[in-house]
C-alpha atoms as a PDB file:
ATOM      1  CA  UNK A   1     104.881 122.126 108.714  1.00  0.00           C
ATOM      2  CA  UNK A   2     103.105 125.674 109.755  1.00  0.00           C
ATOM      3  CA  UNK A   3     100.019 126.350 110.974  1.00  0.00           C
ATOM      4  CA  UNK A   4      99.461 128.145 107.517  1.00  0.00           C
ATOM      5  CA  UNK A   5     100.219 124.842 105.442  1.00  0.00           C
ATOM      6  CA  UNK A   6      98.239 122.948 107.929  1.00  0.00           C
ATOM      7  CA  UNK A   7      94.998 125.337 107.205  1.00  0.00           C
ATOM      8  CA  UNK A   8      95.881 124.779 103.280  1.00  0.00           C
ATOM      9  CA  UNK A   9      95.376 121.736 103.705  1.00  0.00           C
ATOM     10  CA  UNK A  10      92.562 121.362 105.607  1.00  0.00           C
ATOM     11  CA  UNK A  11      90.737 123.659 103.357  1.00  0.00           C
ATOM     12  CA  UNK A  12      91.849 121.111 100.351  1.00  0.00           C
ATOM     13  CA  UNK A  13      90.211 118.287 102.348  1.00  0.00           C
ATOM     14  CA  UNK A  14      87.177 119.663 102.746  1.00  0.00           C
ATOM     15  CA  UNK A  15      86.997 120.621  99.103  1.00  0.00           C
ATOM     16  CA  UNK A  16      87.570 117.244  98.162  1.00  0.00           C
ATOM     17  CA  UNK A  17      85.416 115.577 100.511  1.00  0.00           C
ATOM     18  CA  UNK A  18      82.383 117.839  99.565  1.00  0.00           C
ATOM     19  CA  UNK A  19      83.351 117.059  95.926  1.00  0.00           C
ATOM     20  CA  UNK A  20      79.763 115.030  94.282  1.00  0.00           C
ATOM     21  CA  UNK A  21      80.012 111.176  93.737  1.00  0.00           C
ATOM     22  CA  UNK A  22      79.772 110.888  90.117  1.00  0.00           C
ATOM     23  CA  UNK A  23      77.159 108.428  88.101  1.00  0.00           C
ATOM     24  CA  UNK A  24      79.057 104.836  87.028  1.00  0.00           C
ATOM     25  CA  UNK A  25      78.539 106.639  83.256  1.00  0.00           C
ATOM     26  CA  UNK A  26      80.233 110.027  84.521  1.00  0.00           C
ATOM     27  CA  UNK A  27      83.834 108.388  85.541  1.00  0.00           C
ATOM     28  CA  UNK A  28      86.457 109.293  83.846  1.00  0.00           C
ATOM     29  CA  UNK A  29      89.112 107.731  85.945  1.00  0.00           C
ATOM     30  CA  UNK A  30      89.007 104.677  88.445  1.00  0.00           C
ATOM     31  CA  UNK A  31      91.752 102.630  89.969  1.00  0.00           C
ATOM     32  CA  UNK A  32      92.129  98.758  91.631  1.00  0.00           C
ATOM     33  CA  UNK A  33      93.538  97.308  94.403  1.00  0.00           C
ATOM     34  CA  UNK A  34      92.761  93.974  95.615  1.00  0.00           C
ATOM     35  CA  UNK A  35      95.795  93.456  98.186  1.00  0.00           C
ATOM     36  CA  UNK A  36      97.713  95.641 101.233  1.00  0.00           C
ATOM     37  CA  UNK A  37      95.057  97.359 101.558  1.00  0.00           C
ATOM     38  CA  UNK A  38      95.287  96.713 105.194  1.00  0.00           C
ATOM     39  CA  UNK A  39      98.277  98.633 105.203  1.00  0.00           C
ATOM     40  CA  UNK A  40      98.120 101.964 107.036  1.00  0.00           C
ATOM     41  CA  UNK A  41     100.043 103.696 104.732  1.00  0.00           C
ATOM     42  CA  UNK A  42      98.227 102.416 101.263  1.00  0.00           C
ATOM     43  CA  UNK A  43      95.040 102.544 102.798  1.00  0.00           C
ATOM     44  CA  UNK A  44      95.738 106.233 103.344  1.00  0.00           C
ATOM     45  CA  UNK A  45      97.070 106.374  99.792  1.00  0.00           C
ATOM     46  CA  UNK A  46      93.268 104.748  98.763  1.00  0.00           C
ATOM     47  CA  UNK A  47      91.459 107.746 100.506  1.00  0.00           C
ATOM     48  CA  UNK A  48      94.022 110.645  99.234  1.00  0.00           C
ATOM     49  CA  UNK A  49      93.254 109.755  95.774  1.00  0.00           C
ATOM     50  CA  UNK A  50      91.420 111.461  93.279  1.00  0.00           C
ATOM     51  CA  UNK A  51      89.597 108.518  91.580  1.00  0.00           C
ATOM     52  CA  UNK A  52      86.313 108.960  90.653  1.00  0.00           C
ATOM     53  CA  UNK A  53      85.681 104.954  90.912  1.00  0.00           C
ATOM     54  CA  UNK A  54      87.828 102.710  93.331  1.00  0.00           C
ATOM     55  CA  UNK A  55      87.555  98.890  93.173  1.00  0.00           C
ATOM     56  CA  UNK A  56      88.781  96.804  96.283  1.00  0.00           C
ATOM     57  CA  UNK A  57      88.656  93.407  97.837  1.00  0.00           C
ATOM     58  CA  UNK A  58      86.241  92.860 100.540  1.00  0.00           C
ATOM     59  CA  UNK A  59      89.297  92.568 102.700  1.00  0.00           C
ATOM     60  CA  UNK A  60      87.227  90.872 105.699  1.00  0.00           C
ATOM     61  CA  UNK A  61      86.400  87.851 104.031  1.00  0.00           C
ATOM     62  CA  UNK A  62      90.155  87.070 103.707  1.00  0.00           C
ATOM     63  CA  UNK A  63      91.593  84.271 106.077  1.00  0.00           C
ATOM     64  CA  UNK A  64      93.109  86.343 109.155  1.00  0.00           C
ATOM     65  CA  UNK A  65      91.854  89.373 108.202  1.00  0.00           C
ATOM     66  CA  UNK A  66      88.342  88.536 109.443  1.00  0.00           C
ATOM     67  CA  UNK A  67      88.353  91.747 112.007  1.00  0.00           C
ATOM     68  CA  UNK A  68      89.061  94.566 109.248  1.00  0.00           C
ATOM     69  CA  UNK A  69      86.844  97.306 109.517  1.00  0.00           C
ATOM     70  CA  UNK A  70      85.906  97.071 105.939  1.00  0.00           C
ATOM     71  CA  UNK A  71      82.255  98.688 106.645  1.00  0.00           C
ATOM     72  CA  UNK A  72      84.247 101.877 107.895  1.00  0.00           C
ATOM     73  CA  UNK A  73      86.606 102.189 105.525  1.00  0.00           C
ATOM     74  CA  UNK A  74      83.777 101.879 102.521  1.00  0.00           C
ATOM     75  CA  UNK A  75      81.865 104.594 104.103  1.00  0.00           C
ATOM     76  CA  UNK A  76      85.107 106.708 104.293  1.00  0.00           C
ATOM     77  CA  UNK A  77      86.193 106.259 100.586  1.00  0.00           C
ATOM     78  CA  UNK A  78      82.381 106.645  99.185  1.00  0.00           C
ATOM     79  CA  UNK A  79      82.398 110.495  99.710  1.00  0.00           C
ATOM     80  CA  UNK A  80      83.323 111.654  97.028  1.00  0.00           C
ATOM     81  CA  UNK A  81      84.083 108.629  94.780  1.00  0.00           C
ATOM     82  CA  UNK A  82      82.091 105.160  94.044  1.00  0.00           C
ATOM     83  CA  UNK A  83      83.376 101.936  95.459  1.00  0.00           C
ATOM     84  CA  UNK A  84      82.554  98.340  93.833  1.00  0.00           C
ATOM     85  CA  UNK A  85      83.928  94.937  95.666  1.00  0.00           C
ATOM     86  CA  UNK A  86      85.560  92.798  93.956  1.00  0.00           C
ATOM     87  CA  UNK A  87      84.152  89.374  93.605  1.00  0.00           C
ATOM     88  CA  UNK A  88      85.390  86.527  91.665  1.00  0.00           C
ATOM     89  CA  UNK A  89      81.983  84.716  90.390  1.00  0.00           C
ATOM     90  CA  UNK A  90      84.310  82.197  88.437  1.00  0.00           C
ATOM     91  CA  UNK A  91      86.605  80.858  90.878  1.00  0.00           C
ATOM     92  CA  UNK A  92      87.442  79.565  94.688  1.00  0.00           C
ATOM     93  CA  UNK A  93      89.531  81.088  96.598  1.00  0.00           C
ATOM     94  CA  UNK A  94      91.986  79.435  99.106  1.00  0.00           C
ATOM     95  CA  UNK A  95      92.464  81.912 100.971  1.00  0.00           C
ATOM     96  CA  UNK A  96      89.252  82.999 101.763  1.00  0.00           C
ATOM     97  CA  UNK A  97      87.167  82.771 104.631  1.00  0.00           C
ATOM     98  CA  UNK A  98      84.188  80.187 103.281  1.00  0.00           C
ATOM     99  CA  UNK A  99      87.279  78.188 102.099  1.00  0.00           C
ATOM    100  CA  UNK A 100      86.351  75.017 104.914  1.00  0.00           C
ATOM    101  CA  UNK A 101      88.984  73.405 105.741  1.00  0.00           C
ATOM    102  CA  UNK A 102      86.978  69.953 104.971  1.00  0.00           C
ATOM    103  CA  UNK A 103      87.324  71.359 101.258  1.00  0.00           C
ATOM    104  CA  UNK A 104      90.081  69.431  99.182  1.00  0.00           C
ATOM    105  CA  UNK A 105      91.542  71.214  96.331  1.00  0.00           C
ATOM    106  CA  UNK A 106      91.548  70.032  92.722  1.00  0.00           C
ATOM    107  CA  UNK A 107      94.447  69.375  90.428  1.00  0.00           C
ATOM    108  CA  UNK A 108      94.712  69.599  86.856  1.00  0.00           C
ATOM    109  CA  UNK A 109      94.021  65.909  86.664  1.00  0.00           C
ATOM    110  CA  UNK A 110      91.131  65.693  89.272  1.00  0.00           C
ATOM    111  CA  UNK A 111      88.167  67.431  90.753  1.00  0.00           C
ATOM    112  CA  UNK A 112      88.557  68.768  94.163  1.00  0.00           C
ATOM    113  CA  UNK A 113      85.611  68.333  96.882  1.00  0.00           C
ATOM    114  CA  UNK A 114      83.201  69.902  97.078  1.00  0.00           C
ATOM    115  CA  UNK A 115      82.833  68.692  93.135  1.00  0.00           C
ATOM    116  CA  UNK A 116      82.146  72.229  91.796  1.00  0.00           C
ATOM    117  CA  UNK A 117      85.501  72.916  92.285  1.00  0.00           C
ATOM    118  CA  UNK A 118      86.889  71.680  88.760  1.00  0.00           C
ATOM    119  CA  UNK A 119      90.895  72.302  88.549  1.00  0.00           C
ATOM    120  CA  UNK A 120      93.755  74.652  89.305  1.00  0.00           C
ATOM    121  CA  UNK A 121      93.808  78.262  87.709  1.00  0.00           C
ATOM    122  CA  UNK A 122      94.933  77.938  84.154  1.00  0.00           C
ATOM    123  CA  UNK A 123      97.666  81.557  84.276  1.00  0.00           C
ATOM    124  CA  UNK A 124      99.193  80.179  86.794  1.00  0.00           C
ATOM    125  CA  UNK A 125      97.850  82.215  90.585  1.00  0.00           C
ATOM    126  CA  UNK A 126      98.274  80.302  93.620  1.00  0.00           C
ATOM    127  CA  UNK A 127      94.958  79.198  95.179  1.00  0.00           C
ATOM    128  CA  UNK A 128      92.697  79.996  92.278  1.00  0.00           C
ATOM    129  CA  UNK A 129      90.349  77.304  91.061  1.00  0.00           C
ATOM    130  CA  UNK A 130      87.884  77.438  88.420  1.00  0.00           C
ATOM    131  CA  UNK A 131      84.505  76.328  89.192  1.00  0.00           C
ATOM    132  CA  UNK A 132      81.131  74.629  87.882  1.00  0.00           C
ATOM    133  CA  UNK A 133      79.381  77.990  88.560  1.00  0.00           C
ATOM    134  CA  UNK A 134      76.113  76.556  88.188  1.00  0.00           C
ATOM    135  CA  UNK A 135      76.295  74.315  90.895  1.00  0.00           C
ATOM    136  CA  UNK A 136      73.972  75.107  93.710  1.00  0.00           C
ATOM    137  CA  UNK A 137      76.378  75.149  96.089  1.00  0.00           C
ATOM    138  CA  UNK A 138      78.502  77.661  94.721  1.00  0.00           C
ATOM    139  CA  UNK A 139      75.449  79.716  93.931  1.00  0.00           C
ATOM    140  CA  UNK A 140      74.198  79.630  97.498  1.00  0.00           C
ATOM    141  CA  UNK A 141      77.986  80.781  98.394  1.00  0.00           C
ATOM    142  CA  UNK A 142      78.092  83.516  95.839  1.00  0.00           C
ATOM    143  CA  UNK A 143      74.566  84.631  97.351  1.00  0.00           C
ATOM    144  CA  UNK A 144      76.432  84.841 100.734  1.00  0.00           C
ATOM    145  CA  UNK A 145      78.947  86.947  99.492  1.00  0.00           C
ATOM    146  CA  UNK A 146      76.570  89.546  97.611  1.00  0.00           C
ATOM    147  CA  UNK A 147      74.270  89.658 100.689  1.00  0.00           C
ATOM    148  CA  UNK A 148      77.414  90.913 102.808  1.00  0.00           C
ATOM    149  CA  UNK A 149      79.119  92.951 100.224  1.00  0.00           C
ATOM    150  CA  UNK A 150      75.857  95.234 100.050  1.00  0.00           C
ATOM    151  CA  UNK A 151      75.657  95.119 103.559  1.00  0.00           C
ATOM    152  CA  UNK A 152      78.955  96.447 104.196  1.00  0.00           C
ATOM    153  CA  UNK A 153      77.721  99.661 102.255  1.00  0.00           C
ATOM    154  CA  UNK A 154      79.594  99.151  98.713  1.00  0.00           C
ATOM    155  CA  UNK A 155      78.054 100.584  95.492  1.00  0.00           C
ATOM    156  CA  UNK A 156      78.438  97.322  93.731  1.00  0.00           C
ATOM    157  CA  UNK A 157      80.216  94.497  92.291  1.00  0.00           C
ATOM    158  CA  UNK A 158      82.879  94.209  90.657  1.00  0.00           C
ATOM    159  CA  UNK A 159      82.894  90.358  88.804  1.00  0.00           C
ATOM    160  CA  UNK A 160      85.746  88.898  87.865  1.00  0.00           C
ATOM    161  CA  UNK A 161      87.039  85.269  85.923  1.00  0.00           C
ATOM    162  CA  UNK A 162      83.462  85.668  83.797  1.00  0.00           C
ATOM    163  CA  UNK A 163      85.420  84.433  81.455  1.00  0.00           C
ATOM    164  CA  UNK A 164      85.459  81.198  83.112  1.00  0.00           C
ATOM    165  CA  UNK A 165      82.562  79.811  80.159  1.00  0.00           C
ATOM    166  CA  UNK A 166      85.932  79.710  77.790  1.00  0.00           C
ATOM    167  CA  UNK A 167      87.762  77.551  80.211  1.00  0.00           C
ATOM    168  CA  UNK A 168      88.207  74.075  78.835  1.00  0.00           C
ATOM    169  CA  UNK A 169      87.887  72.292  81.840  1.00  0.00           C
ATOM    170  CA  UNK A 170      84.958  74.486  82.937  1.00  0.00           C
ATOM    171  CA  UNK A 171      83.060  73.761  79.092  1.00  0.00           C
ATOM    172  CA  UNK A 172      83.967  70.135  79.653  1.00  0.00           C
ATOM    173  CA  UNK A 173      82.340  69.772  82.819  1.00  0.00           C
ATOM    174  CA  UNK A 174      78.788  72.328  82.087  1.00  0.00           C
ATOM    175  CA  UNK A 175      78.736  69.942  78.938  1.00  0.00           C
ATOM    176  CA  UNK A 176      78.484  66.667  80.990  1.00  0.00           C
ATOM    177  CA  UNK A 177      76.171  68.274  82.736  1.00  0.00           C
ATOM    178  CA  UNK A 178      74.123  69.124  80.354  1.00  0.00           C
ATOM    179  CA  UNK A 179      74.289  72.959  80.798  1.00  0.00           C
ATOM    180  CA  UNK A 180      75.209  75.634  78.242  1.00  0.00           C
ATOM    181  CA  UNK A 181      78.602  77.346  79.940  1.00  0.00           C
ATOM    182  CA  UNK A 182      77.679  80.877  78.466  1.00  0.00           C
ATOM    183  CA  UNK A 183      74.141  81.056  78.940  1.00  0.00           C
ATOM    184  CA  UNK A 184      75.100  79.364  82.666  1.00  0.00           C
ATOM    185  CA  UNK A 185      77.076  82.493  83.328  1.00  0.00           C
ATOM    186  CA  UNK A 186      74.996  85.177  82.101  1.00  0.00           C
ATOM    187  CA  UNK A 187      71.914  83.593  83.826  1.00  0.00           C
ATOM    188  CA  UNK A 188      74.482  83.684  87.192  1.00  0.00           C
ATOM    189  CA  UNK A 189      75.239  87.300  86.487  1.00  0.00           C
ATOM    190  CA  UNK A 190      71.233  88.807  86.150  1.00  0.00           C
ATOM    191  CA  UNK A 191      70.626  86.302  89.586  1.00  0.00           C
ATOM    192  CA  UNK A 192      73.718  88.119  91.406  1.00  0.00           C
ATOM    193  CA  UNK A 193      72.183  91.514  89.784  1.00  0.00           C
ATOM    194  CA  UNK A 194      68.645  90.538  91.370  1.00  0.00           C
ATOM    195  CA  UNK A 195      69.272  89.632  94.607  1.00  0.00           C
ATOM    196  CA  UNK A 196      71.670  92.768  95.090  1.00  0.00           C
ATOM    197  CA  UNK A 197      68.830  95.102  94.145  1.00  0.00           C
ATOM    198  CA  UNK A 198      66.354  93.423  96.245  1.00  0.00           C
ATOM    199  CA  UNK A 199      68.187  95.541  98.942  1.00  0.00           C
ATOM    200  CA  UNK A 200      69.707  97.819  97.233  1.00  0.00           C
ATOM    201  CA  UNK A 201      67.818  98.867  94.096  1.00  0.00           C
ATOM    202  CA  UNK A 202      70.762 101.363  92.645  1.00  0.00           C
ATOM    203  CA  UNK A 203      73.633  98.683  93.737  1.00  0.00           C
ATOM    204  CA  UNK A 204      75.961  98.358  90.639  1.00  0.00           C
ATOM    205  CA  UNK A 205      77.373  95.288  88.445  1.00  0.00           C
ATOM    206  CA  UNK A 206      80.368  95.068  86.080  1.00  0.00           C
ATOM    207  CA  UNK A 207      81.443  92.769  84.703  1.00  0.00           C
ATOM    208  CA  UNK A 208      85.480  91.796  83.851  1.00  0.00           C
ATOM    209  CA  UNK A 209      86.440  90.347  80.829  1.00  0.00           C
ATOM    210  CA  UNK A 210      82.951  89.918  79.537  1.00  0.00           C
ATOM    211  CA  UNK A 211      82.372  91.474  76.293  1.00  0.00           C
ATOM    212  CA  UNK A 212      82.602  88.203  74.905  1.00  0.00           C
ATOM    213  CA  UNK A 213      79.621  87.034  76.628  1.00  0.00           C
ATOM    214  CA  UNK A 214      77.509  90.448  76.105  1.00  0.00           C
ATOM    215  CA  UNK A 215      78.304  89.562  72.508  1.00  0.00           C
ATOM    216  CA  UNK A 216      76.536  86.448  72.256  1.00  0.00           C
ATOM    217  CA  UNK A 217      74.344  87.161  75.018  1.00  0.00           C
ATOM    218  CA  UNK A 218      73.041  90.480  74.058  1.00  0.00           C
ATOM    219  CA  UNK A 219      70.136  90.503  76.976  1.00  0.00           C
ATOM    220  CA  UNK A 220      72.828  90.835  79.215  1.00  0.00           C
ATOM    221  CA  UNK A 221      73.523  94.418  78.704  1.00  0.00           C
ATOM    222  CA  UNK A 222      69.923  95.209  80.812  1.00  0.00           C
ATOM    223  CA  UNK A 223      71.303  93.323  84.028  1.00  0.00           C
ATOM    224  CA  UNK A 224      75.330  94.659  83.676  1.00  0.00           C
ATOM    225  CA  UNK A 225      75.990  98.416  84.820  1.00  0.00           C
ATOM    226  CA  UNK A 226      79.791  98.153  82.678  1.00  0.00           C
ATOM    227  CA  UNK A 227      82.282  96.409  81.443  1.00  0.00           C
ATOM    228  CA  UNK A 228      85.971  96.516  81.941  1.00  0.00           C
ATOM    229  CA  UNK A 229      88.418  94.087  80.207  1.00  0.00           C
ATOM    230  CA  UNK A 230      91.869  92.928  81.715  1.00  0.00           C
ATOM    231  CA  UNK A 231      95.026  93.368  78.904  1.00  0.00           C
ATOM    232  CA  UNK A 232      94.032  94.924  76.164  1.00  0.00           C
ATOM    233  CA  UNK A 233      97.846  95.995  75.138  1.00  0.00           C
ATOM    234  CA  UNK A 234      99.804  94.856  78.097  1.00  0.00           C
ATOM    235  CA  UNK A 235      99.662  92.056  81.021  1.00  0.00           C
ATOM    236  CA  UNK A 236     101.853  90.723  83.690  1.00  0.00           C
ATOM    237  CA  UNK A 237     103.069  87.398  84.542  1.00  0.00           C
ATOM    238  CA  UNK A 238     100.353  85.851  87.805  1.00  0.00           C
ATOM    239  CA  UNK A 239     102.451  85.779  91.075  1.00  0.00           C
ATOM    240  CA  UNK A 240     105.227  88.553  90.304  1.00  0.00           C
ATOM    241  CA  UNK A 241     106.029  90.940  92.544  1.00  0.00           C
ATOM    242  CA  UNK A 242     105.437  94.408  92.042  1.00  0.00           C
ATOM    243  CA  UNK A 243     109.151  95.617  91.323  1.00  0.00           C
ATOM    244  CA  UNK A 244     109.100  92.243  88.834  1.00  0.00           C
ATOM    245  CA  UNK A 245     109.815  93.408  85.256  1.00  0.00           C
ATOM    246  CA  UNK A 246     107.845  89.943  84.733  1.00  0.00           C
ATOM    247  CA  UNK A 247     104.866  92.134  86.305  1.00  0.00           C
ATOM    248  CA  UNK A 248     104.281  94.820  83.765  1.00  0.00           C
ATOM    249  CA  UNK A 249     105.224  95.553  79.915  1.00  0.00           C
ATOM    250  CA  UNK A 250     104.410  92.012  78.410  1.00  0.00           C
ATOM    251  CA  UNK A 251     102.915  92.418  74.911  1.00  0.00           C
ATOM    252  CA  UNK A 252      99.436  91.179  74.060  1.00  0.00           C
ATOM    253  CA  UNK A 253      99.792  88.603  71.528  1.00  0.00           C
ATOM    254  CA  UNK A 254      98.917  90.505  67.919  1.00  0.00           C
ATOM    255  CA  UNK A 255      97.028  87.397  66.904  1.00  0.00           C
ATOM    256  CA  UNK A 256      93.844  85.525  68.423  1.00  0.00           C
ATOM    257  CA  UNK A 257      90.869  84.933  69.840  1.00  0.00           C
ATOM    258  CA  UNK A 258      92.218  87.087  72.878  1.00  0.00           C
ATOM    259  CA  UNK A 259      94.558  89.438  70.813  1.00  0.00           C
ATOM    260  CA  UNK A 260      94.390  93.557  71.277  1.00  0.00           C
ATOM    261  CA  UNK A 261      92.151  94.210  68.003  1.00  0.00           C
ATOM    262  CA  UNK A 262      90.150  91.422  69.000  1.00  0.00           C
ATOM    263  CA  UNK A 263      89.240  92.556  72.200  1.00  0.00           C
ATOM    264  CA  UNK A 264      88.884  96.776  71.211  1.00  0.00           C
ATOM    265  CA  UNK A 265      86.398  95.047  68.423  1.00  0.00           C
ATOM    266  CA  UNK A 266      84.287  93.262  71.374  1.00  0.00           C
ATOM    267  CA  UNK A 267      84.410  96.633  73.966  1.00  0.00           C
ATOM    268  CA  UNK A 268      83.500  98.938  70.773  1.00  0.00           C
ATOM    269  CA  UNK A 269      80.558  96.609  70.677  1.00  0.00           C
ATOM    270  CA  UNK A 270      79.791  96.106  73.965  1.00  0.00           C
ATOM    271  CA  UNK A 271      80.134 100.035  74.170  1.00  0.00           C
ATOM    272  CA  UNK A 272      77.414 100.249  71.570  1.00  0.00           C
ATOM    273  CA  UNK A 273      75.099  98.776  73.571  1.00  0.00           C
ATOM    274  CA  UNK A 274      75.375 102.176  75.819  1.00  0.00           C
ATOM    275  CA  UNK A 275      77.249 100.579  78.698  1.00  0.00           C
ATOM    276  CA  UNK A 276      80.663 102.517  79.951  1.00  0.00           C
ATOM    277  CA  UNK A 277      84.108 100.496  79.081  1.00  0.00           C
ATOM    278  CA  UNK A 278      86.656 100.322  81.404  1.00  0.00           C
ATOM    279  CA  UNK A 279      90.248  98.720  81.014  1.00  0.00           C
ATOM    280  CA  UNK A 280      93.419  97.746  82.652  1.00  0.00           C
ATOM    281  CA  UNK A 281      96.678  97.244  81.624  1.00  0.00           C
ATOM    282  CA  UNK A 282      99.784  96.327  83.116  1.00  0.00           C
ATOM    283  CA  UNK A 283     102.656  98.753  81.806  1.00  0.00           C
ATOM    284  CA  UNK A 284     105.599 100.521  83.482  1.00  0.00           C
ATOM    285  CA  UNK A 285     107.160 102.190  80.685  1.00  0.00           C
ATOM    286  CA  UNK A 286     106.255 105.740  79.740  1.00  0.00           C
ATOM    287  CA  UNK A 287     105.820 104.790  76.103  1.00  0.00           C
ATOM    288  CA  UNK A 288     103.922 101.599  76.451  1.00  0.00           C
ATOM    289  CA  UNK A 289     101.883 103.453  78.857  1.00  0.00           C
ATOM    290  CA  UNK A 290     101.155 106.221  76.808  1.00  0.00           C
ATOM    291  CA  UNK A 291     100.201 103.135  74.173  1.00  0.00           C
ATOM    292  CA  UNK A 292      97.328 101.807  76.169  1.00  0.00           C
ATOM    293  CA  UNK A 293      95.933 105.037  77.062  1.00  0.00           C
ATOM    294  CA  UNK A 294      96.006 105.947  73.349  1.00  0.00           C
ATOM    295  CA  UNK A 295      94.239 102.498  72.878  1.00  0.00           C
ATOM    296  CA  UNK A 296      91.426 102.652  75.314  1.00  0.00           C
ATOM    297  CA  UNK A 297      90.627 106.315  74.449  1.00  0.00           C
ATOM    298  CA  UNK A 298      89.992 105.184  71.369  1.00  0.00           C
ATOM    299  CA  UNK A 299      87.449 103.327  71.703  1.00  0.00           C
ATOM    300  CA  UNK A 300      85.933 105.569  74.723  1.00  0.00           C
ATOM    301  CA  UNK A 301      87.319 103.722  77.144  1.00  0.00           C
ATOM    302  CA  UNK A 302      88.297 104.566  80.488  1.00  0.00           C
ATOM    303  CA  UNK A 303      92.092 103.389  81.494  1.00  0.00           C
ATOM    304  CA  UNK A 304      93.888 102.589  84.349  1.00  0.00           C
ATOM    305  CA  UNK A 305      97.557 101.550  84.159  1.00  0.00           C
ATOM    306  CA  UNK A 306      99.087  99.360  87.024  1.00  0.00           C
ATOM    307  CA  UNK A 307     101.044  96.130  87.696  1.00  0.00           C
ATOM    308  CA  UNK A 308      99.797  92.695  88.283  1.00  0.00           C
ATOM    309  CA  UNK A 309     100.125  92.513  91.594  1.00  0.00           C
ATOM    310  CA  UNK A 310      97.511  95.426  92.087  1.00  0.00           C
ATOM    311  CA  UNK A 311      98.580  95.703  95.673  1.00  0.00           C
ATOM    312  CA  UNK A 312      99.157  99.023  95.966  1.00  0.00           C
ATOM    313  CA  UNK A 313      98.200 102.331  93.345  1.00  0.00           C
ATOM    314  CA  UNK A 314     100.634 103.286  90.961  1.00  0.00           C
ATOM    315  CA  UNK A 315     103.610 106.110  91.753  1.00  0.00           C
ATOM    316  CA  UNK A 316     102.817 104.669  95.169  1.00  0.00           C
END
């Protein structure tokens, strides 16, 4: 490479980097990636790219990844784009950090210990477990999490398994316990909201796979920032690999509570309320690609086409 190039490019950087961070409303595109992010090379990949709105894992609070410079890299990738953490609100984690190794796990037949943690995930990903997410404990563990997520310099949240009030197991447990599962999560959702503003009054919360909720919780849409929904027109099978066809191209099923026209009727709505929609879908081939972007933009959505695994960005 020349001098010349190497001036080209330098030039292009600092274009980009001087480029304004856009409003959660203004995005047009955003991306995910929840794993290899500690990879040199895909971490580069995360700071070359032109998204408008990133969403990654807090990678330190993964077990042997404790010493990531997550703070730095968050500072490096807010420049010119926003950056939310993802959080799941709805589930433990094995394999992260707060995961004691007192705790026992549950199986589908028994509660795990601590009790909140209420069976094994029901698509099938290693390590998941649905909680009672109105237990105190979890709460208190949650508030951990948000408390270091703002601290680390993110623009917000990014909450995943909300869904978890349509779990079975999760409804059978909040109703022995006397609580309502839906108003339970929204009431979870505005306390996460609270306490991250207490610090950070313009820090950021969407919710995944909520519209649902908003729905039948309508004073939810003053405590959520957006909403993004998982498979509207494709998904991929939990645990594939990337280069699995089982990872990408699987038709959502035409019928349903969680079919495609049910879910662009509930982000239509939830869109109504003023809040941005976002989506992702899990496609590989041009055509069904080309389907889900068709999809989303019709209903103002905002797409981003990957594979299950999401450990890496797409054409990567």
């Amino acid at each position: 490479m020349g001098r010349g190039t190497i001036a080209v490019w330098l030039w292009i950087g600092a274009c980009a980097s001087t480029a304004p961070r856009p409003a959660l409303p203004e995005v047009q595109t955003w991306a995910m990636q929840l794993t290899g992010i500690d990879d040199p090379r895909r971490m580069e990949r995360l700071e070359e790219s032109d998204y408008q709105l990133l969403v990654i894992d807090q990678v330190d609070s993964v077990r042997g990844l404790e010493g990531f410079k997550t703070a730095e890299l968050v500072k490096r990738l807010r420049e010119r784009r926003l950056v939310l953490a993802y959080l799941n609100v709805g589930q433990a984690e094995e394999y992260r950090t707060h995961w004691s190794t007192q705790w026992r796990a549950p199986t589908k037949e028994k509660r795990g210990d601590p009790p909140f943690l209420l069976t094994v995930d029901p698509d099938g990903w290693k390590g998941d477990y649905p909680v009672a997410y109105w237990d105190k404990n979890w709460i208190e563990l949650l508030h951990r999490r948000i408390d270091r997520i703002v601290g680390l310099g993110f623009d917000g949240v990014y909450c995943d398994w909300v869904l978890g009030y349509e779990d079975p197991t999760v409804v059978q447990a909040a109703r022995a316990a006397g609580v309502d599962p839906r108003a339970a999560m929204a009431s979870l959702l505005r306390d996460l909201r609270i306490r991250a503003h207490a610090r950070n009054p313009g820090f950021l919360l969407v919710m995944q796979n909520g519209a649902g909720l908003l729905l039948s919780n309508p004073e939810l849409a003053a405590w959520v920032d957006g909403v993004s929904q998982e498979a509207v027109s494709f998904y991929g099978k939990a645990g594939a690999k990337w280069d699995d066809p089982a990872s990408t191209d699987r038709p959502i099923p035409a019928t349903g509570d969680w079919s495609t026209e049910t879910l662009m009727q509930r982000l239509r709505a939830a869109s109504g309320m003023g809040l941005p929609i976002f989506v992702i879908d899990y496609a590989a081939k041009p055509e069904n690609i080309a389907l889900a972007r068709r999809r989303a933009g019709s209903i103002g959505a905002i797409p981003f086409i990957s594979r299950a695994p999401l450990d890496r960005l797409p054409n990567d």
